[in-house]
C-alpha atoms as a PDB file:
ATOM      1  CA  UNK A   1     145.832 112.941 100.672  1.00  0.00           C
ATOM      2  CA  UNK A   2     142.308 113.727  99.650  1.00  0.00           C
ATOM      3  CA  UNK A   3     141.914 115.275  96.114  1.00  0.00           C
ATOM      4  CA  UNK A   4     140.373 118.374  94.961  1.00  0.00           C
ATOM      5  CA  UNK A   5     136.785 117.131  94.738  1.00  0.00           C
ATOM      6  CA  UNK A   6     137.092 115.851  98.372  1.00  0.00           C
ATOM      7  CA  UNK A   7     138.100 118.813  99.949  1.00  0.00           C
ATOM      8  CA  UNK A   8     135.583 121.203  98.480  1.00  0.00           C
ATOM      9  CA  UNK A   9     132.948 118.559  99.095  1.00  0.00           C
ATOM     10  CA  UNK A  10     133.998 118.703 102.885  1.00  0.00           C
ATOM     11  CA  UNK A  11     134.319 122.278 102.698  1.00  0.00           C
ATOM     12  CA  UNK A  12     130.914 122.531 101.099  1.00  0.00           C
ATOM     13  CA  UNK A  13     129.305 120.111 103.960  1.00  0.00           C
ATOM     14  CA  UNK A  14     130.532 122.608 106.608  1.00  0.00           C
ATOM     15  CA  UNK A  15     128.041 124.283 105.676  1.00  0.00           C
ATOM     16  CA  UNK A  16     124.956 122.237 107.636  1.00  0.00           C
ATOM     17  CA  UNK A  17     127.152 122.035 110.133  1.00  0.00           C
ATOM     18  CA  UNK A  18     124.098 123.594 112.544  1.00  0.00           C
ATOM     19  CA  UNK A  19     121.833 121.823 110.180  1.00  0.00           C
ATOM     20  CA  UNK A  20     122.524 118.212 110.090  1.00  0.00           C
ATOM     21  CA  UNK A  21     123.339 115.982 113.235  1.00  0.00           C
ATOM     22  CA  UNK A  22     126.538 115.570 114.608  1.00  0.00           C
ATOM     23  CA  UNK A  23     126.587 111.794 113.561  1.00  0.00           C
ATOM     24  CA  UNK A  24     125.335 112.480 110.511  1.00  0.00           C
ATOM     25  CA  UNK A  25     127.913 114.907 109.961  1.00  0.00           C
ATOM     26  CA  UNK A  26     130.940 112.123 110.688  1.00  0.00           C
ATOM     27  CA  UNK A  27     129.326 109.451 108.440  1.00  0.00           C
ATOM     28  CA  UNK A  28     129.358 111.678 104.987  1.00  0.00           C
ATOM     29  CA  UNK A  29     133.032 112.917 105.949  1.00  0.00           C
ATOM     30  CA  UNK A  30     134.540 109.331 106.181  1.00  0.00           C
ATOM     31  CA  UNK A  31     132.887 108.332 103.291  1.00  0.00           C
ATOM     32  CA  UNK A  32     134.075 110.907 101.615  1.00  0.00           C
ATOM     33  CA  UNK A  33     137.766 110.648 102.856  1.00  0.00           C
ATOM     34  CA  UNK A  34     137.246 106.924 102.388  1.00  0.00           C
ATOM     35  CA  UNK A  35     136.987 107.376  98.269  1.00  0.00           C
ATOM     36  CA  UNK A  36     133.478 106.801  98.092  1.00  0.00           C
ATOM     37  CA  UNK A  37     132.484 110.899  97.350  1.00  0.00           C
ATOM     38  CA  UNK A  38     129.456 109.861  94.965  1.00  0.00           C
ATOM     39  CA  UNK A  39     128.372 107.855  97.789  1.00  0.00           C
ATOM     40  CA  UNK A  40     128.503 111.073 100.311  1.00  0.00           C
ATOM     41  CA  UNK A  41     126.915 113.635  97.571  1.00  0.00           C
ATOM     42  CA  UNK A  42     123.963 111.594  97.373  1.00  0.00           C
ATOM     43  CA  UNK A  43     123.815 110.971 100.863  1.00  0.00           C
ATOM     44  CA  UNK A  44     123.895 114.356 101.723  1.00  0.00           C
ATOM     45  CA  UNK A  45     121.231 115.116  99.233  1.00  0.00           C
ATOM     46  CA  UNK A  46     118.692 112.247 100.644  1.00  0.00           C
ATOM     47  CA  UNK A  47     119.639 113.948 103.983  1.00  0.00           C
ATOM     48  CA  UNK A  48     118.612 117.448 102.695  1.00  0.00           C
ATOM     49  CA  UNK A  49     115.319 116.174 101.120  1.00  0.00           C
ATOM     50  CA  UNK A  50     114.224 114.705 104.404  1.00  0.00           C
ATOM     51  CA  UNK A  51     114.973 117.522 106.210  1.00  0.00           C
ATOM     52  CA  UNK A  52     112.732 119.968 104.042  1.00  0.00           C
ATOM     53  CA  UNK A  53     110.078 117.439 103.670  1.00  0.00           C
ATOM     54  CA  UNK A  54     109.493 117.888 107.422  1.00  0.00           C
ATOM     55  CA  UNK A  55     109.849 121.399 107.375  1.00  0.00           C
ATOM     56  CA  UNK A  56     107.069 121.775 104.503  1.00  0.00           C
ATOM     57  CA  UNK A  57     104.675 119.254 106.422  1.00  0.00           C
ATOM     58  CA  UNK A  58     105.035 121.043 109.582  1.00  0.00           C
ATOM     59  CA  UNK A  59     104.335 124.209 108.358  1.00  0.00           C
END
């Protein structure tokens, strides 16, 4: 069973569900299940960098 800091990470990363991609998505949530949270947090926030450095350079 996942602990505390697990499930409100995954509950948290619901939230780019329409954001991120659908494989990016399954990747952060298994390694997250598989113990490695720090690893998905800073994935997730490399992710989320990207993402708004395109939006700033398209704009």
């Amino acid at each position: 069973m996942a602990d505390m800091d697990t499930v409100k990470f995954l509950m948290d990363l619901k939230r780019y569900k329409d954001v991120l991609p659908k494989q990016t998505m399954k990747t952060l949530k298994g390694q997250a299940l598989s113990g490695d949270l720090e690893g998905a947090k800073k994935g997730l926030g490399t992710v989320l960098r990207r993402r708004a450095g395109r939006c700033e350079r398209a704009q």
